[in-house]
N, C-alpha and C. Protein backbone atom coordinates (compact mmCIF):
# COMPACT_ATOMS: atom_id res chain seq x y z
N UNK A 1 0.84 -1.18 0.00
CA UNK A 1 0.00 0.00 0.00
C UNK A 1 0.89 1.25 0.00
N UNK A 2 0.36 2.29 -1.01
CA UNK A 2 0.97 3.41 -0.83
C UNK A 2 0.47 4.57 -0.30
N UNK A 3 0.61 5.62 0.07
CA UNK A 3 0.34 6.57 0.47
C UNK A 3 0.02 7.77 0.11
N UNK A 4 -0.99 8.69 -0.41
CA UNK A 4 -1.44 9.99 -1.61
C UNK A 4 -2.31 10.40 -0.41
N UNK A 5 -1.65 12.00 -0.93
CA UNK A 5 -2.69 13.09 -0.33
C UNK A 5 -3.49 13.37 -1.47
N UNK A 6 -4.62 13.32 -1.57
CA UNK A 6 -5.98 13.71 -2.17
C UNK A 6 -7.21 14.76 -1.88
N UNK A 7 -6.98 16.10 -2.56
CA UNK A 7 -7.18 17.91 -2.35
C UNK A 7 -8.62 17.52 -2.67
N UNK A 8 -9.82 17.44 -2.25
CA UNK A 8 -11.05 17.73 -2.91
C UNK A 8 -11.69 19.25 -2.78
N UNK A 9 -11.91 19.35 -3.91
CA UNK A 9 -12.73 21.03 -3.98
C UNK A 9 -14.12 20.81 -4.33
N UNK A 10 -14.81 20.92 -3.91
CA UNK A 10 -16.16 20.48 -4.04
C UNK A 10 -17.12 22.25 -4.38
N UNK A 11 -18.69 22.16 -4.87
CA UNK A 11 -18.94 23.84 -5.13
C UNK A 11 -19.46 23.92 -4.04
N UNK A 12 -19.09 25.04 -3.38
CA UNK A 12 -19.67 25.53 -1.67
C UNK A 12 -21.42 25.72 -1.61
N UNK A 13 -22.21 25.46 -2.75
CA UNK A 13 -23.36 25.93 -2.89
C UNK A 13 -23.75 24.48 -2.90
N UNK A 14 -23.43 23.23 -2.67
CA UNK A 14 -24.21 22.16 -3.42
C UNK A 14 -25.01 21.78 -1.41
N UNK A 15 -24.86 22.32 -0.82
CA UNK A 15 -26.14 22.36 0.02
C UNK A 15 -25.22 21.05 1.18
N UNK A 16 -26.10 20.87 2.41
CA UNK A 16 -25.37 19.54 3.22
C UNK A 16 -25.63 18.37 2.45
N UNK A 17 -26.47 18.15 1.81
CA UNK A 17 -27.07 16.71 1.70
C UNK A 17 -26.36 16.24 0.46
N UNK A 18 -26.37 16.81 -0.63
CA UNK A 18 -26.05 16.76 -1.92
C UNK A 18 -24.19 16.86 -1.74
N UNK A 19 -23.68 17.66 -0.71
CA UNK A 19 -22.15 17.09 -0.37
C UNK A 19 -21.99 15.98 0.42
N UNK A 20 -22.63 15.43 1.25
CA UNK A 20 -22.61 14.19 1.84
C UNK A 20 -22.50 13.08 0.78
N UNK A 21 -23.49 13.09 0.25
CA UNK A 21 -23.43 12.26 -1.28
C UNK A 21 -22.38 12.45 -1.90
N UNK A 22 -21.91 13.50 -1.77
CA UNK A 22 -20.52 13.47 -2.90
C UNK A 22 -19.81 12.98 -2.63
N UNK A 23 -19.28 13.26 -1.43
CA UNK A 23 -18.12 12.65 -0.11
C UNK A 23 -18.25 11.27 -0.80
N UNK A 24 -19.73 10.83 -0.46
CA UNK A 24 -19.43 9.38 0.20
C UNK A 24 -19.63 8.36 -1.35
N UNK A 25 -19.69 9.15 -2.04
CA UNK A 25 -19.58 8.43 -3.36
C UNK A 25 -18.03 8.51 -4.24
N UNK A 26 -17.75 9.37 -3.28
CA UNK A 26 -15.81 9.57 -3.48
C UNK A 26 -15.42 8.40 -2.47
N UNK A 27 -15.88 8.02 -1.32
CA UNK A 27 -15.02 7.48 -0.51
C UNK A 27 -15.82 5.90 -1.09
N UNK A 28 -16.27 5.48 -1.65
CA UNK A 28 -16.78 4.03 -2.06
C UNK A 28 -15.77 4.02 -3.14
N UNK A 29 -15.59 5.13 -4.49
CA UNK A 29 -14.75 4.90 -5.24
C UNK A 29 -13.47 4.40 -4.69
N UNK A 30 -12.82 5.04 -3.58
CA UNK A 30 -11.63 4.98 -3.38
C UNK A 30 -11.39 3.22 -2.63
N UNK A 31 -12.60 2.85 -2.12
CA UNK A 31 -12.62 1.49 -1.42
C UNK A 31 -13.17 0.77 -2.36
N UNK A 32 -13.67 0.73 -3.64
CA UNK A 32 -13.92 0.04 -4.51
C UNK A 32 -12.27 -0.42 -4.85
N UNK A 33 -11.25 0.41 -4.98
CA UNK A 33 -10.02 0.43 -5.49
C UNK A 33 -9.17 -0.21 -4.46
N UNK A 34 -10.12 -0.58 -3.53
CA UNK A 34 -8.58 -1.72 -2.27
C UNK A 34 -8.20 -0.30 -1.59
N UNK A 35 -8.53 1.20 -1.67
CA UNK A 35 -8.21 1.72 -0.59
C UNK A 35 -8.86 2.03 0.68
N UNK A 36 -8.12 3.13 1.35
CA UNK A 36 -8.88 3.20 2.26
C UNK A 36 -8.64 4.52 2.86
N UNK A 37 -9.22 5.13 3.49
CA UNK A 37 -8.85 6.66 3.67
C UNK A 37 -8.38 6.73 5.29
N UNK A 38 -6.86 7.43 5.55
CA UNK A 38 -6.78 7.38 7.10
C UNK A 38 -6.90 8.41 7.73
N UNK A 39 -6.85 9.31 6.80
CA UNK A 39 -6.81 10.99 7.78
C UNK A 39 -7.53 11.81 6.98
N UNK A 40 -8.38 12.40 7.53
CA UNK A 40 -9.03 13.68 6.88
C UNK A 40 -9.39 14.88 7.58
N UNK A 41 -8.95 15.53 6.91
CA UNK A 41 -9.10 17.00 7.43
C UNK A 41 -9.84 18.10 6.36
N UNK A 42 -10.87 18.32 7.02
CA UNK A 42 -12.28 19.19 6.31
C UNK A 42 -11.79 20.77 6.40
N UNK A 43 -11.66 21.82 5.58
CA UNK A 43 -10.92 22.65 5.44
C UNK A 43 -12.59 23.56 5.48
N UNK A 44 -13.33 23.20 4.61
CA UNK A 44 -15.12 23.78 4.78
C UNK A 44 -14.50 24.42 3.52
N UNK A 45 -15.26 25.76 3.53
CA UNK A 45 -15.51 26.79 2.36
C UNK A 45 -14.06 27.77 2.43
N UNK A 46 -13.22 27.98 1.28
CA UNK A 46 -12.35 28.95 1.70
C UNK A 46 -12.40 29.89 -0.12
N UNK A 47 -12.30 30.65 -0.13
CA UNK A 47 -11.64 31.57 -1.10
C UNK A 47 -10.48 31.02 -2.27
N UNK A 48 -11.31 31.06 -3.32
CA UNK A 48 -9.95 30.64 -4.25
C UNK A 48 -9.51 31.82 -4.88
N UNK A 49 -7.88 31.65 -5.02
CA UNK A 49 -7.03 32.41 -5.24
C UNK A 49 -7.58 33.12 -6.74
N UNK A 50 -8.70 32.85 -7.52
CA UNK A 50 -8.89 33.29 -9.12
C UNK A 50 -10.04 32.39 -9.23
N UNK A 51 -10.84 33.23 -9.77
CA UNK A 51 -12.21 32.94 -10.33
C UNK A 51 -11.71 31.53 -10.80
N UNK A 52 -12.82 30.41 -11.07
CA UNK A 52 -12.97 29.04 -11.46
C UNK A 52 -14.51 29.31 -12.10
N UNK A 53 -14.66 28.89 -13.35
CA UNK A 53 -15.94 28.86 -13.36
C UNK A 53 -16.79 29.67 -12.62
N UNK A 54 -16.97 30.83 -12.51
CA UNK A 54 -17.90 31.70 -12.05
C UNK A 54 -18.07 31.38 -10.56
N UNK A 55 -16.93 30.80 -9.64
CA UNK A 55 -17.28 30.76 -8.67
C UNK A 55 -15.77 31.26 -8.01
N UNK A 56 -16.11 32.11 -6.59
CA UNK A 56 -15.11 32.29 -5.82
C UNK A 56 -14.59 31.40 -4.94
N UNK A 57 -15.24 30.94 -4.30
CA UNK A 57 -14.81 29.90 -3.10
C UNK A 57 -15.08 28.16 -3.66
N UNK A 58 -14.90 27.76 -2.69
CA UNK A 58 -14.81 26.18 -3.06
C UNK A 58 -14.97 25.31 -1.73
N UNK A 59 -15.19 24.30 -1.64
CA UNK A 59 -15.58 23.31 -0.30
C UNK A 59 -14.14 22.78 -0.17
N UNK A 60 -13.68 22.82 0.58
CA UNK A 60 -12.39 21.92 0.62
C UNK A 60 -12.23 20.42 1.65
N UNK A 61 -11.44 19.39 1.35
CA UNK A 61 -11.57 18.42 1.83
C UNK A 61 -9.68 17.54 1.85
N UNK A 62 -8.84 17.74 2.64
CA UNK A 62 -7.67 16.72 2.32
C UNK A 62 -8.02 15.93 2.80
N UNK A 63 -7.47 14.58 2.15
CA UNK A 63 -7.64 13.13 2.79
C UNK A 63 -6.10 12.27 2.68
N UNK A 64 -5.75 11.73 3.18
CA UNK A 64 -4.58 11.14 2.97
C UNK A 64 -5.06 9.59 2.96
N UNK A 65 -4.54 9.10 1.51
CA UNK A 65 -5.50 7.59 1.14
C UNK A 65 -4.04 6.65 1.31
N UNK A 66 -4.38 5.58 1.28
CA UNK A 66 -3.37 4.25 1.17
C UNK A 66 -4.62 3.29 0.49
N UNK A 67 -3.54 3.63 -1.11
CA UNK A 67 -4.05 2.42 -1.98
C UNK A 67 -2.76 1.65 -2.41
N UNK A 68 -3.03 0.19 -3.09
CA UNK A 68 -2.49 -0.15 -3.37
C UNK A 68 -2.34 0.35 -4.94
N UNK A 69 -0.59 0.05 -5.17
CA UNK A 69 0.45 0.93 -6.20
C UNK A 69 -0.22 0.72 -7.25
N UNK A 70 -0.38 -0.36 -7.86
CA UNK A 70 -1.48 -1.07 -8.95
C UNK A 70 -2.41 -0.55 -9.40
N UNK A 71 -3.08 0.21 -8.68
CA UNK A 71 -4.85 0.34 -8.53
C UNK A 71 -4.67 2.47 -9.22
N UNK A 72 -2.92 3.18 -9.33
CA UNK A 72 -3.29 4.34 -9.87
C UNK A 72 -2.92 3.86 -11.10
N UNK A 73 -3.02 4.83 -11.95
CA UNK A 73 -2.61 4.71 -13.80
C UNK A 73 -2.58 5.59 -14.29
């Protein structure tokens, strides 16, 4: 197993419920793949440095995953 930090930016507008879903349809992908997530740290809504798509801010999410080496490409 290896070790990746993984940045999620999610849109700060998609409401609690509809980010829960997102999360957790990110974190099945990642355990579909033999990983598994050990640390996460929720950053919430912060300011991005330059417009993205008509939006200023962004949801933020680090996770630090251990998948196996195989399973990126």
């Amino acid at each position: 197993m290896q070790q990746y930090e993984l940045m999620l930016m999610l849109l700060p507008n998609l409401g609690e419920k509809a980010l829960g879903e997102a999360v957790a349809e990110i974190k099945d992908f990642v355990g579909s793949m033999g990983g598994k997530i050990s640390q996460e740290d929720v950053w919430g809504v912060r300011d991005l440095a330059y417009r993205n798509k008509k939006h200023d801010q962004g949801y933020y999410i680090v996770w630090i995953l251990e998948l196996p080496a195989a399973s990126i490409t």
